[in-house]
Every structure is written in C-alpha cells, then in structure tokens.
C-alpha atoms as a PDB file:
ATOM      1  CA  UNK A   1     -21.721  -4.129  19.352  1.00  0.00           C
ATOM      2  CA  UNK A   2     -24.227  -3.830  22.293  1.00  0.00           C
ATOM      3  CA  UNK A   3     -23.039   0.076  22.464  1.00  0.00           C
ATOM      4  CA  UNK A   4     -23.745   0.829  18.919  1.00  0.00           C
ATOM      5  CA  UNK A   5     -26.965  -0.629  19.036  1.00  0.00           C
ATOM      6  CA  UNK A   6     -28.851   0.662  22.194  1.00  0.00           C
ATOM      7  CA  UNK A   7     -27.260   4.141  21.053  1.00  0.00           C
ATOM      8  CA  UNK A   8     -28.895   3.631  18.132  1.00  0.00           C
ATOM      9  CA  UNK A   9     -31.807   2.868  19.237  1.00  0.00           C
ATOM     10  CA  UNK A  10     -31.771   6.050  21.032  1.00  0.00           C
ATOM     11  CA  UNK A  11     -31.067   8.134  19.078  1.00  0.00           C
ATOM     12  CA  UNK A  12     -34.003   7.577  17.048  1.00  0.00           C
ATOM     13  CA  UNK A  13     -36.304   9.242  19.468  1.00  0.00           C
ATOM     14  CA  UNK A  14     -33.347  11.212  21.015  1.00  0.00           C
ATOM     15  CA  UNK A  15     -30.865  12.829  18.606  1.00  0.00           C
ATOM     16  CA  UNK A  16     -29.701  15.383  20.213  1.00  0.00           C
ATOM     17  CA  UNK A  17     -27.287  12.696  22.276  1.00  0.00           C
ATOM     18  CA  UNK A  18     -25.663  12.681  19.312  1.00  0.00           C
ATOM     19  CA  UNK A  19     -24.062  15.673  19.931  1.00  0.00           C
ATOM     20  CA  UNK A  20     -22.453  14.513  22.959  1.00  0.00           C
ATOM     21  CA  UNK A  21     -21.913  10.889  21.719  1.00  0.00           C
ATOM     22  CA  UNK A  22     -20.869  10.942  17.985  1.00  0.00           C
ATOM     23  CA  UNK A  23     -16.804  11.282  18.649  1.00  0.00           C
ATOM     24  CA  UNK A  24     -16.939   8.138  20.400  1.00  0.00           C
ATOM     25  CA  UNK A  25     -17.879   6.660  17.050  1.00  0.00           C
ATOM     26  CA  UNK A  26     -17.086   8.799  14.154  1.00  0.00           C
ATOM     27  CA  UNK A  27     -13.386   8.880  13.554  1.00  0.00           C
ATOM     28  CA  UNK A  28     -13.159   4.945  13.735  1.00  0.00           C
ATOM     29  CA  UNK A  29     -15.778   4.321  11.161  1.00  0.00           C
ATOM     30  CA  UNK A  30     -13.443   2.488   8.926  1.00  0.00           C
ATOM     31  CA  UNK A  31     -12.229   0.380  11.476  1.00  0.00           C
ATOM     32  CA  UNK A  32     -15.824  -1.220  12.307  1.00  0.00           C
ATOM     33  CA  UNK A  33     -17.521  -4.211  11.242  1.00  0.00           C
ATOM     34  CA  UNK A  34     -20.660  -4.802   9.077  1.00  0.00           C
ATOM     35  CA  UNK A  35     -23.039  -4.688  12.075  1.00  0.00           C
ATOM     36  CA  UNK A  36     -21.505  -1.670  14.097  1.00  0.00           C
ATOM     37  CA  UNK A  37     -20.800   0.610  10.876  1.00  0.00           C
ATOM     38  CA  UNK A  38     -24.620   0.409   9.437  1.00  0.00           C
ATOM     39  CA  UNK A  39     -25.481   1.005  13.191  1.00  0.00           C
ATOM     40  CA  UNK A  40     -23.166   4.044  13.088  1.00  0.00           C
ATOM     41  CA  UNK A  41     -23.317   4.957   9.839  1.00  0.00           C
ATOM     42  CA  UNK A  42     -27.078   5.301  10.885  1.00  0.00           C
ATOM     43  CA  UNK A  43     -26.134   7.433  13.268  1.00  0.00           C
ATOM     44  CA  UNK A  44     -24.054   9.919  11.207  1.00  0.00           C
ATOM     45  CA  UNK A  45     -26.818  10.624   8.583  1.00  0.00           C
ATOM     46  CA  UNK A  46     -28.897  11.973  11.968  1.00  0.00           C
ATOM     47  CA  UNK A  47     -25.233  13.993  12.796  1.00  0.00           C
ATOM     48  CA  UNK A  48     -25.223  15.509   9.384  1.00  0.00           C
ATOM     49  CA  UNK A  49     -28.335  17.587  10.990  1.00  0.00           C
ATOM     50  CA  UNK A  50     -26.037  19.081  13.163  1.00  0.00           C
ATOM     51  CA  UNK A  51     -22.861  19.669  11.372  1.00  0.00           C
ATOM     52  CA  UNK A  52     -24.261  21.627   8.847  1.00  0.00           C
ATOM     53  CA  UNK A  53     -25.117  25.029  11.558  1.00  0.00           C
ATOM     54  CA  UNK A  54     -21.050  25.106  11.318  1.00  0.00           C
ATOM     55  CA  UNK A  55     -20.172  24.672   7.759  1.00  0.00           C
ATOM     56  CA  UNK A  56     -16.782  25.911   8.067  1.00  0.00           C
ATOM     57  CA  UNK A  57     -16.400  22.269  10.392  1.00  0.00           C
ATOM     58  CA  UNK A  58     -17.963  19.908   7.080  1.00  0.00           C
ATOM     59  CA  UNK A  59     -15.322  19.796   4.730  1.00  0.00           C
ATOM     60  CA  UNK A  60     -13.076  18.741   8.114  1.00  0.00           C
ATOM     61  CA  UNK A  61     -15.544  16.362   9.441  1.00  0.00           C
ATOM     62  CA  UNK A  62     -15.833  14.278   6.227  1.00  0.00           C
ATOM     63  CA  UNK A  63     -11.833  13.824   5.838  1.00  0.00           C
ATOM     64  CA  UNK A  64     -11.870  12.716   9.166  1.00  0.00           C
ATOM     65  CA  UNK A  65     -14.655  10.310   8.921  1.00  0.00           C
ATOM     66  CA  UNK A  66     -12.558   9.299   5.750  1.00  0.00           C
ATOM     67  CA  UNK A  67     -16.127   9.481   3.793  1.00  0.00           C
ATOM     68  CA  UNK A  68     -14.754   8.663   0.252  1.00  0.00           C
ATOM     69  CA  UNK A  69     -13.193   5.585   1.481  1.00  0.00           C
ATOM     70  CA  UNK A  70     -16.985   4.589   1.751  1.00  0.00           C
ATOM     71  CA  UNK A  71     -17.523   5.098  -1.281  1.00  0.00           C
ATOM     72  CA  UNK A  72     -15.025   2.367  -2.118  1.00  0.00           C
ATOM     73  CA  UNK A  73     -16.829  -0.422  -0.492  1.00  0.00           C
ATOM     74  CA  UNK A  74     -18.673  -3.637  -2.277  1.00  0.00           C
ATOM     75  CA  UNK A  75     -21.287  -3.159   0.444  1.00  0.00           C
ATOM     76  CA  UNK A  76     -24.351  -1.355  -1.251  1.00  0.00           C
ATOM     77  CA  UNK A  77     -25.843  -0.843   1.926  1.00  0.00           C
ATOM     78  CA  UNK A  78     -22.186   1.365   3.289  1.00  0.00           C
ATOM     79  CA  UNK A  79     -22.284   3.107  -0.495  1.00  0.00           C
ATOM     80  CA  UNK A  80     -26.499   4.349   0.882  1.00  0.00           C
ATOM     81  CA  UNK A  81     -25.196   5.485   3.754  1.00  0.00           C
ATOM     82  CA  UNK A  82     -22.275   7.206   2.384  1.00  0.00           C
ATOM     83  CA  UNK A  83     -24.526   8.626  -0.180  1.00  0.00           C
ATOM     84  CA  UNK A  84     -27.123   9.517   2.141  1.00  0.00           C
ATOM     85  CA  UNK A  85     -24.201  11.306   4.709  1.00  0.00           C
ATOM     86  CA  UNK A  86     -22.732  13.509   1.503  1.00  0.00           C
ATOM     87  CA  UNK A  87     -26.385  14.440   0.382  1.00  0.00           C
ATOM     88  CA  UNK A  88     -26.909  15.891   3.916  1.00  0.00           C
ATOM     89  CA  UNK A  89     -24.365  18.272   3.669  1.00  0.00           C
ATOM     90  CA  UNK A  90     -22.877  19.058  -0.045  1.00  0.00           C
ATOM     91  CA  UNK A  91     -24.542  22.199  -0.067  1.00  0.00           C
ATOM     92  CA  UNK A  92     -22.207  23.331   2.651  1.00  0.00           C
ATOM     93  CA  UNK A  93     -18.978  22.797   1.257  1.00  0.00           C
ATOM     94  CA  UNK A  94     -16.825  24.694  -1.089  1.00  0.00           C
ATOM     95  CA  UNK A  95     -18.034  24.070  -4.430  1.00  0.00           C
ATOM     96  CA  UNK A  96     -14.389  22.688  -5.905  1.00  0.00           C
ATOM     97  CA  UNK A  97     -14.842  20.307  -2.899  1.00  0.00           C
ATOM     98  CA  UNK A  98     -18.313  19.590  -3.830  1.00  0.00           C
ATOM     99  CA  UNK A  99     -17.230  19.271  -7.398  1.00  0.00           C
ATOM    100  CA  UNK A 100     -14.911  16.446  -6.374  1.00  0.00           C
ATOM    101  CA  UNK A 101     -17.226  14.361  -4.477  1.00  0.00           C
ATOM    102  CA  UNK A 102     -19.988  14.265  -7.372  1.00  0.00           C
ATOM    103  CA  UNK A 103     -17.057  12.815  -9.270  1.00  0.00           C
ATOM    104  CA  UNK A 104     -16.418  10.839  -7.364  1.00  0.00           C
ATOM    105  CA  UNK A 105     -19.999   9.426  -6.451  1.00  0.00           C
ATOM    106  CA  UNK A 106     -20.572   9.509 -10.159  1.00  0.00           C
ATOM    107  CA  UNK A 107     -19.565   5.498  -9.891  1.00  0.00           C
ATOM    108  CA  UNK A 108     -23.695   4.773  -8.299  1.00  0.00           C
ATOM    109  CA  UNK A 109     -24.972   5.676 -11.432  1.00  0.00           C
ATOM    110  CA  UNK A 110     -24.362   2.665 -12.873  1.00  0.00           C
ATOM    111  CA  UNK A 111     -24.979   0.911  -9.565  1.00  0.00           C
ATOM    112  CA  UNK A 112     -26.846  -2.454  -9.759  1.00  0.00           C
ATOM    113  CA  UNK A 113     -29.093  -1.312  -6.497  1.00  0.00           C
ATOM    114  CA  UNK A 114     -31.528   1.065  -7.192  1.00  0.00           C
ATOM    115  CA  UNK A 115     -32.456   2.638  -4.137  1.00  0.00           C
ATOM    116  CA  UNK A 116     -28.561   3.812  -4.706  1.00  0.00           C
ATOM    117  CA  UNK A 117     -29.014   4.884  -7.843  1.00  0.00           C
ATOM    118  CA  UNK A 118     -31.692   6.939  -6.298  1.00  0.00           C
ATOM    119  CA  UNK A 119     -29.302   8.326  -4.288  1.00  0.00           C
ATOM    120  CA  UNK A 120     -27.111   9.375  -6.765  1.00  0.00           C
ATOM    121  CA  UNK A 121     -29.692  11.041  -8.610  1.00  0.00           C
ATOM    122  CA  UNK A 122     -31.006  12.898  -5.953  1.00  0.00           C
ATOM    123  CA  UNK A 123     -27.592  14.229  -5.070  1.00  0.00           C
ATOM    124  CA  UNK A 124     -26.867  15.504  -8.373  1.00  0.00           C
ATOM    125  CA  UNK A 125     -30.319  17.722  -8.477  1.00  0.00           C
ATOM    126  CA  UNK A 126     -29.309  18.990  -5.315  1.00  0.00           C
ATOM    127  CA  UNK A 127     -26.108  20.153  -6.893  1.00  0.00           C
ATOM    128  CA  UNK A 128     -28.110  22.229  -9.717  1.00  0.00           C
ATOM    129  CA  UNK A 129     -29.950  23.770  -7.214  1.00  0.00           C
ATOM    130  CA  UNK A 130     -27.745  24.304  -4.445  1.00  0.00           C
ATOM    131  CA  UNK A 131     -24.689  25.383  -6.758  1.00  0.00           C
ATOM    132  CA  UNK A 132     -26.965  27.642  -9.356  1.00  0.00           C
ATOM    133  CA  UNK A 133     -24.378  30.100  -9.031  1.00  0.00           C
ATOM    134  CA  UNK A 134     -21.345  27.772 -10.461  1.00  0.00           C
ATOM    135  CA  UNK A 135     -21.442  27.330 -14.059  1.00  0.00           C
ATOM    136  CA  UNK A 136     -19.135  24.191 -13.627  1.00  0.00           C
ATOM    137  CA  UNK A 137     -21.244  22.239 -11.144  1.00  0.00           C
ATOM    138  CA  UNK A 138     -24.562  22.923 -12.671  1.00  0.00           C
ATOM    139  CA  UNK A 139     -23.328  21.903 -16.065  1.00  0.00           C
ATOM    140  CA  UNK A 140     -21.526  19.220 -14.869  1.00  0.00           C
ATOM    141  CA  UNK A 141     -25.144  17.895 -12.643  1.00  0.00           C
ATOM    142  CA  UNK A 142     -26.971  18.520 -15.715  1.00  0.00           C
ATOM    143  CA  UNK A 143     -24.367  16.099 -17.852  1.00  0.00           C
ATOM    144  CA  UNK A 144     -25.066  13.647 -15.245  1.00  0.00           C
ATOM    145  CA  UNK A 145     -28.809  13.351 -14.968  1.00  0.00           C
ATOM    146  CA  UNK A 146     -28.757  13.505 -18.854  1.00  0.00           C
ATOM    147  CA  UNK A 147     -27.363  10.554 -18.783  1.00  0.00           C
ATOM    148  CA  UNK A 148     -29.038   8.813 -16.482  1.00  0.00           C
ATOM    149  CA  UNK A 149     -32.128   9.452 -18.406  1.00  0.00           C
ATOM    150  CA  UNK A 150     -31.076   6.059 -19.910  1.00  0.00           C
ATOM    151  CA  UNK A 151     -31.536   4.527 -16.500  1.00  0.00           C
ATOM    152  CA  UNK A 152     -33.465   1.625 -17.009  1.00  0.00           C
ATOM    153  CA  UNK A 153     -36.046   2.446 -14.000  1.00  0.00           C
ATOM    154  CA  UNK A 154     -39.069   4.284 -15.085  1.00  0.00           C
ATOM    155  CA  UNK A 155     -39.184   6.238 -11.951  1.00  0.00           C
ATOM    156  CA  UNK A 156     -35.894   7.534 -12.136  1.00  0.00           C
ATOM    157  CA  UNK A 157     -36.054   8.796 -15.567  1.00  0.00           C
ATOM    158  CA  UNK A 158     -39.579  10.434 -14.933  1.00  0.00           C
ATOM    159  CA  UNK A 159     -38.399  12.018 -11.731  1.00  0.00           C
ATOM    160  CA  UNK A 160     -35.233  13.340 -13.722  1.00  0.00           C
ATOM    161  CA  UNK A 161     -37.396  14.122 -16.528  1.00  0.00           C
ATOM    162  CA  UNK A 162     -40.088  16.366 -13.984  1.00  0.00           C
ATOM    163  CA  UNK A 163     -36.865  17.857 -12.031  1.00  0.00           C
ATOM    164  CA  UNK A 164     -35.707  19.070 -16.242  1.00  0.00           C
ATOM    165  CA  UNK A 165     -39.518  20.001 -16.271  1.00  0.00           C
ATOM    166  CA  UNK A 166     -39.842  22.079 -13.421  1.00  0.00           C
ATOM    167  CA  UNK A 167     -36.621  23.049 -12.205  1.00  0.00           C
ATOM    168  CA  UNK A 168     -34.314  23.851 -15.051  1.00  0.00           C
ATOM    169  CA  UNK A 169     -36.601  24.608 -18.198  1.00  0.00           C
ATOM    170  CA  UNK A 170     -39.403  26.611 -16.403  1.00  0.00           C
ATOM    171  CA  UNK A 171     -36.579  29.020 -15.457  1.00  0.00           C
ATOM    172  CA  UNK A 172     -35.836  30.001 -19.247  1.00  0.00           C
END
C-alpha cells in the first residue's frame, strides 16, 4: 500500500516517472484492493498521456490492463476511473474497437452517480468528433446523447443540448 501511495503522490508533480514505473503496477490492476487500485488507477489516467504518442501500443495496453473488466465493478469510483482511462485514449484506437467499448460503457448512462454519467457523456461527444469520418460511430454517439437528453440533471442535458447546438447542427 505504502508503494502505491508515495508513487502517487509523486507522480502528481512528477509524471514522467510514470514512464519508468507504470509496469510495476499496470498488468495487476485487477488483482489490487480498493485502496491500491484508486491509487493506481490514478496513476493510469496520468499514463494515458503517454500511451497515446504510440497508438499502435493502445488497443494492446487496455487488454492487458483488462480495462472492460472495470467496467464490471459495483465500485462507482473504479467505473470513473475506467471511464476517465478509455476517454484518454478512444480516439486512438481502431474505430470497430472503439465501437465496442462505447457499447459497452453505454451501461453509465443510466448510472445512479452523476459525475459518471458525466463521464459517459463526455465520452460519447468525443466519439462524434473524433470518429466524424465513421458513419456508424457518429450515428451510433448521436443515438446515445439523444437519449440521454432525458437525463434527469439539468446540466447534462444543457451541455448535450449546446454540444447538438454547436457541434453537430452548426455544421449543416
């Protein structure tokens, strides 16, 4: 536990020693406790940063990490950082792979938690934008957010409604 922590602590105002010190945490994610994986789970959203300058290694690193088996979990905070991992690199994988994921992820949008369903929400206008080019991705993030314009918080459903304002209609 001690480990986890102080190189957590760390790597908040040093994150480049992630780059030297994430493989002694990565691939045993699913094997940690509570404590540790929020610690290191931490830690891999600040990794993300540097796995996407080689996004032929993404796809690779995520299987590895086992990252949909996080998505799995009862823990909201584990789902957040799950979410938070995938929305730092979906944009650099293949879009079938991407297209899997969202489905996925598309569980959080009927989360209980908010700042998940946040999350989720962010992720899919990430996909419109980052995946213009697919006709299946962008119709399938635009099914999504339609949806949850029925989310009962206001601030969701006015930051979906401004992202349909100023991202998707002002383009017709």
């Amino acid at each position: 536990y001690k480990f986890f922590a102080v190189l957590n602590a760390v790597h908040k105002g040093y994150p480049d020693i992630l780059v030297d010190f994430a493989s002694t945490f990565q691939y045993a994610l699913k094997t940690l406790e509570t404590v540790d994986l929020h610690c290191c789970m931490e830690m891999m959203v600040t990794f993300t940063s540097y796995l996407v300058k080689d996004p032929q290694r993404v796809n690779t690193e995520l299987n590895m990490i086992d990252l949909k088996h996080f998505f799995n979990s009862n823990e909201p905070d584990t789902n957040k950082f799950a979410l938070e991992i995938l929305k730092a690199c979906h944009g650099c994988l293949q879009p079938e792979t991407a297209l899997e994921y969202y489905r996925i992820i598309q569980q959080f949008a009927g989360s209980r938690y908010s700042d998940v369903r946040k999350e989720y929400v962010s992720i899919m206008k990430e996909a419109c934008l980052k995946f213009s080019h697919e006709p299946t991705i962008v119709a399938y993030s635009h099914s999504q957010l339609m949806k949850a314009m029925n989310e009962q918080d206001k601030d969701i459903r006015e930051d979906i409604a401004h992202f349909f304002d100023t991202s998707v209609f002002s383009k017709k």
